[in-house]
N, C-alpha and C. Protein backbone atom coordinates (compact mmCIF):
# COMPACT_ATOMS: atom_id res chain seq x y z
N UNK A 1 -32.88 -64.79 47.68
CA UNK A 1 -33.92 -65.64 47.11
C UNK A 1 -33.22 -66.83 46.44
N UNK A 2 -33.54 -67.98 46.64
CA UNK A 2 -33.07 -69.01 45.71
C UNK A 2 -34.24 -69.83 45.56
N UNK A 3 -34.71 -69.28 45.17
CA UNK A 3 -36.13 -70.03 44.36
C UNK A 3 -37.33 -69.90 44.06
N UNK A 4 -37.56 -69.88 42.57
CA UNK A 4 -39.15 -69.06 42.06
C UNK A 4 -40.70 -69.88 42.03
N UNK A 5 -41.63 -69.19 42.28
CA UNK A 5 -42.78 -69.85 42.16
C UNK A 5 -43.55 -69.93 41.45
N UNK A 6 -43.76 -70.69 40.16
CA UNK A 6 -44.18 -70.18 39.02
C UNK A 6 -45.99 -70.55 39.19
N UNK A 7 -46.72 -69.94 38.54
CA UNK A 7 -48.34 -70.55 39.12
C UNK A 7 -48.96 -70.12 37.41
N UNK A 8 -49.17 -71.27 36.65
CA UNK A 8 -49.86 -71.15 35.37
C UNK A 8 -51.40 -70.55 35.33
N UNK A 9 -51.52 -69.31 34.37
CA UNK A 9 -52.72 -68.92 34.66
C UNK A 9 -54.15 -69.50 33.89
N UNK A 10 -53.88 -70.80 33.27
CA UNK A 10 -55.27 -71.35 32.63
C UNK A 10 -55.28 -71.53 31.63
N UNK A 11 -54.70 -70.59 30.88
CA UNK A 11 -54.78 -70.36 29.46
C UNK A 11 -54.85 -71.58 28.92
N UNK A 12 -54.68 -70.98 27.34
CA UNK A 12 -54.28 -72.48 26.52
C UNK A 12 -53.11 -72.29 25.91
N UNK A 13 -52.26 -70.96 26.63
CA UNK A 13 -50.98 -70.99 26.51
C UNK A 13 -49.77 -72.27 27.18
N UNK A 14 -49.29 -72.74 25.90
CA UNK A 14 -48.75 -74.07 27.35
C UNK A 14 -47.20 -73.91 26.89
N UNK A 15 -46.81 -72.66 26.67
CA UNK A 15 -45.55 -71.92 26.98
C UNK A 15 -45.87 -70.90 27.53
N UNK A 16 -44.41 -70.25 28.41
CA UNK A 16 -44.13 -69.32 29.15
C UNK A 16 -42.53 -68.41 29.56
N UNK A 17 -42.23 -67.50 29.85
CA UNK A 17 -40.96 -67.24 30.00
C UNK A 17 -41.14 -65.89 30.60
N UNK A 18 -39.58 -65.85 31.71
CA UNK A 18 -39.51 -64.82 32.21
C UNK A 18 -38.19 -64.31 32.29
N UNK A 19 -37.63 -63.14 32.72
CA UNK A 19 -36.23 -62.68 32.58
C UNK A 19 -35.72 -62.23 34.19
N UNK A 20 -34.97 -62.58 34.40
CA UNK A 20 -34.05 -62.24 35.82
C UNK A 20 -32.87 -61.64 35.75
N UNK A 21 -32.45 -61.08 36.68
CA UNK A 21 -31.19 -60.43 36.57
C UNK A 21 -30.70 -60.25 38.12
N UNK A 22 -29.32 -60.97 38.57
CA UNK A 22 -29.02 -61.52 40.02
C UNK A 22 -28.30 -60.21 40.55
N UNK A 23 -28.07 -59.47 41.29
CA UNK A 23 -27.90 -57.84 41.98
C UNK A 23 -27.26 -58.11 43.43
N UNK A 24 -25.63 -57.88 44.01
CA UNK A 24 -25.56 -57.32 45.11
C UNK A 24 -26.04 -56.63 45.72
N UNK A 25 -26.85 -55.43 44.80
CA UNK A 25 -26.78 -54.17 45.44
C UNK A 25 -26.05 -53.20 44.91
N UNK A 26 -24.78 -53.76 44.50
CA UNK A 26 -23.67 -52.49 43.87
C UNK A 26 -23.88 -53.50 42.29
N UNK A 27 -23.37 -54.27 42.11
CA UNK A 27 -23.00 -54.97 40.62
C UNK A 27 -24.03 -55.38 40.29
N UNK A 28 -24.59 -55.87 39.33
CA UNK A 28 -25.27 -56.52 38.83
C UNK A 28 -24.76 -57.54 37.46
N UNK A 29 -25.81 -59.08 37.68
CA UNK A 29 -24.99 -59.87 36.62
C UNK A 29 -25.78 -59.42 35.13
N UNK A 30 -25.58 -60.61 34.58
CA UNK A 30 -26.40 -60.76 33.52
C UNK A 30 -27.62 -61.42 33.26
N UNK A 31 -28.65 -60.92 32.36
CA UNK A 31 -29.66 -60.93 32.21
C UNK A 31 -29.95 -62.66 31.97
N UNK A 32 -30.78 -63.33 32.82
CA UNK A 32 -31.09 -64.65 32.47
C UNK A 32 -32.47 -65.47 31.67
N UNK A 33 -33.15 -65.89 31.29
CA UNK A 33 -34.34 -66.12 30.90
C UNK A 33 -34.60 -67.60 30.94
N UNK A 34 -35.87 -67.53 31.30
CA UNK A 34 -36.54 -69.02 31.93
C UNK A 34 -37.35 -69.03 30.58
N UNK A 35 -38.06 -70.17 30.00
CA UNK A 35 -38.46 -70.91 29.14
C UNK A 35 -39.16 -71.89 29.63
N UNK A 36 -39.85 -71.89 29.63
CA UNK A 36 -41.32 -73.07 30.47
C UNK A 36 -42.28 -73.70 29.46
N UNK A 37 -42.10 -74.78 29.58
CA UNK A 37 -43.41 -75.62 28.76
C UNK A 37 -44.46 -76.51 29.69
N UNK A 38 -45.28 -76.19 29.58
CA UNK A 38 -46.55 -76.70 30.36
C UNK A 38 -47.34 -77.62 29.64
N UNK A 39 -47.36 -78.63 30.43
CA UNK A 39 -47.99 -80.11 30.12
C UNK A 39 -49.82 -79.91 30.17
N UNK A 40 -50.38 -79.93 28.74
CA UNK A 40 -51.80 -79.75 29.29
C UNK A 40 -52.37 -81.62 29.29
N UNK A 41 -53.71 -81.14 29.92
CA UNK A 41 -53.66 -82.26 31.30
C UNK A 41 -55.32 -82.53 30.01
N UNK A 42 -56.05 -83.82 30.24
CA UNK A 42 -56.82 -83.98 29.13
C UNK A 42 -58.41 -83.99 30.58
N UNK A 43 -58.81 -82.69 30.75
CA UNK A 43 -59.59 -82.55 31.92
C UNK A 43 -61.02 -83.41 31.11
N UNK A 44 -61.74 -84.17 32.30
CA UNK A 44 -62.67 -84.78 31.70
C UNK A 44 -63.75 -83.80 32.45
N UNK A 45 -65.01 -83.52 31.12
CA UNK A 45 -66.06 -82.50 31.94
C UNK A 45 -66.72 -83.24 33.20
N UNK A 46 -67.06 -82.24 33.95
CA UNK A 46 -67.60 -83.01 35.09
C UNK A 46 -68.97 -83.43 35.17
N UNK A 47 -69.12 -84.32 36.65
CA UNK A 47 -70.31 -85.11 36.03
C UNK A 47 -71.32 -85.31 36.60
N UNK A 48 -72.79 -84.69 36.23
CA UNK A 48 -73.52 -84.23 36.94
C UNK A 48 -74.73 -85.55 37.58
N UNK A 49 -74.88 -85.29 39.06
CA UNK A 49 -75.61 -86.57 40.14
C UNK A 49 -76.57 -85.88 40.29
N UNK A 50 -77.81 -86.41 40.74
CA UNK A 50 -78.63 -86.29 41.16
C UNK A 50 -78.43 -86.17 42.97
N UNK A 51 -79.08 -85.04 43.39
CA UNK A 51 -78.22 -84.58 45.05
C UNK A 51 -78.92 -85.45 45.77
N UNK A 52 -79.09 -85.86 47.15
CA UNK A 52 -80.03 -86.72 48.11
C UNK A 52 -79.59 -86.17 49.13
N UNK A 53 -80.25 -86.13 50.39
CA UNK A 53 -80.15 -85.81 51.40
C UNK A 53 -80.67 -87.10 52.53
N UNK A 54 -80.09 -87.00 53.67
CA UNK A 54 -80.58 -87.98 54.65
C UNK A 54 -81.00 -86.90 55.85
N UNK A 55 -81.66 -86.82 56.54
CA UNK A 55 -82.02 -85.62 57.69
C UNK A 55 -81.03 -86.26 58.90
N UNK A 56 -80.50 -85.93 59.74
CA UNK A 56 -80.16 -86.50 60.58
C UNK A 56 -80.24 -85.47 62.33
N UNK A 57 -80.10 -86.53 63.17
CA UNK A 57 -80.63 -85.37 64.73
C UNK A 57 -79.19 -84.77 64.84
N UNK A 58 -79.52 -84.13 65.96
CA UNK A 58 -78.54 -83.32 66.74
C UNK A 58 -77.53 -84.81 67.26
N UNK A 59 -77.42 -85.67 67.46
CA UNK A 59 -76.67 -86.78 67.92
C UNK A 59 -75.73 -87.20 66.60
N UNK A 60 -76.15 -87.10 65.83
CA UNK A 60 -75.54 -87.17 64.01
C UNK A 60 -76.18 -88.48 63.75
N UNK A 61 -77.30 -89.10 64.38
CA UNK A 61 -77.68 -90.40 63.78
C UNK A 61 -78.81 -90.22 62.41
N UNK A 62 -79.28 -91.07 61.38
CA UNK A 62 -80.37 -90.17 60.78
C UNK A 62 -81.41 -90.36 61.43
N UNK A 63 -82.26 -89.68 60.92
CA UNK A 63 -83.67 -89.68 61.17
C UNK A 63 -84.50 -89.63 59.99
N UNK A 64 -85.09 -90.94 60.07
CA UNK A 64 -86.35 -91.25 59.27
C UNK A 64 -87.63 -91.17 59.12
N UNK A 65 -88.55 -90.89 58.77
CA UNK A 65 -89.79 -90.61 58.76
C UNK A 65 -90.57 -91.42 57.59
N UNK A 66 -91.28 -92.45 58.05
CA UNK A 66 -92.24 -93.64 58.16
C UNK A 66 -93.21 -93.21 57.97
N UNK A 67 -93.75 -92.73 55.95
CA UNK A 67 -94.94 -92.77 55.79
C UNK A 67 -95.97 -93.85 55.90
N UNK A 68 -97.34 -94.15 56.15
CA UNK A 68 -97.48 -95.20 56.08
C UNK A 68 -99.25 -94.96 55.52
């Protein structure tokens, strides 16, 4: 392995850390530890539209309908 995938879970934790330890198989090294700081991001709430629809045919052109 040479390389980890870290995936932040939401929180409003915006530290993190984990511990490794690198293994032949027979030896093993020493214990390492990661230290992570996570950048929180300033999310703006989202923003609610009014939906519309256009009908359109089987050809994908629309189709209108002409009250009159």
């Amino acid at each position: 392995m040479d390389h980890f995938i870290y995936t932040h879970d939401d929180s409003e934790n915006f530290t993190d850390q984990f511990s490794y330890r690198l293994s032949d198989g027979e030896c093993s090294g020493a214990v390492y530890t990661v230290i992570l700081s996570v950048d929180s991001v300033d999310d703006q709430p989202p923003l609610a539209v009014d939906d519309s629809y256009i009908p359109v045919s089987k050809k994908g052109k629309p189709r209108y309908n002409n009250l009159r």
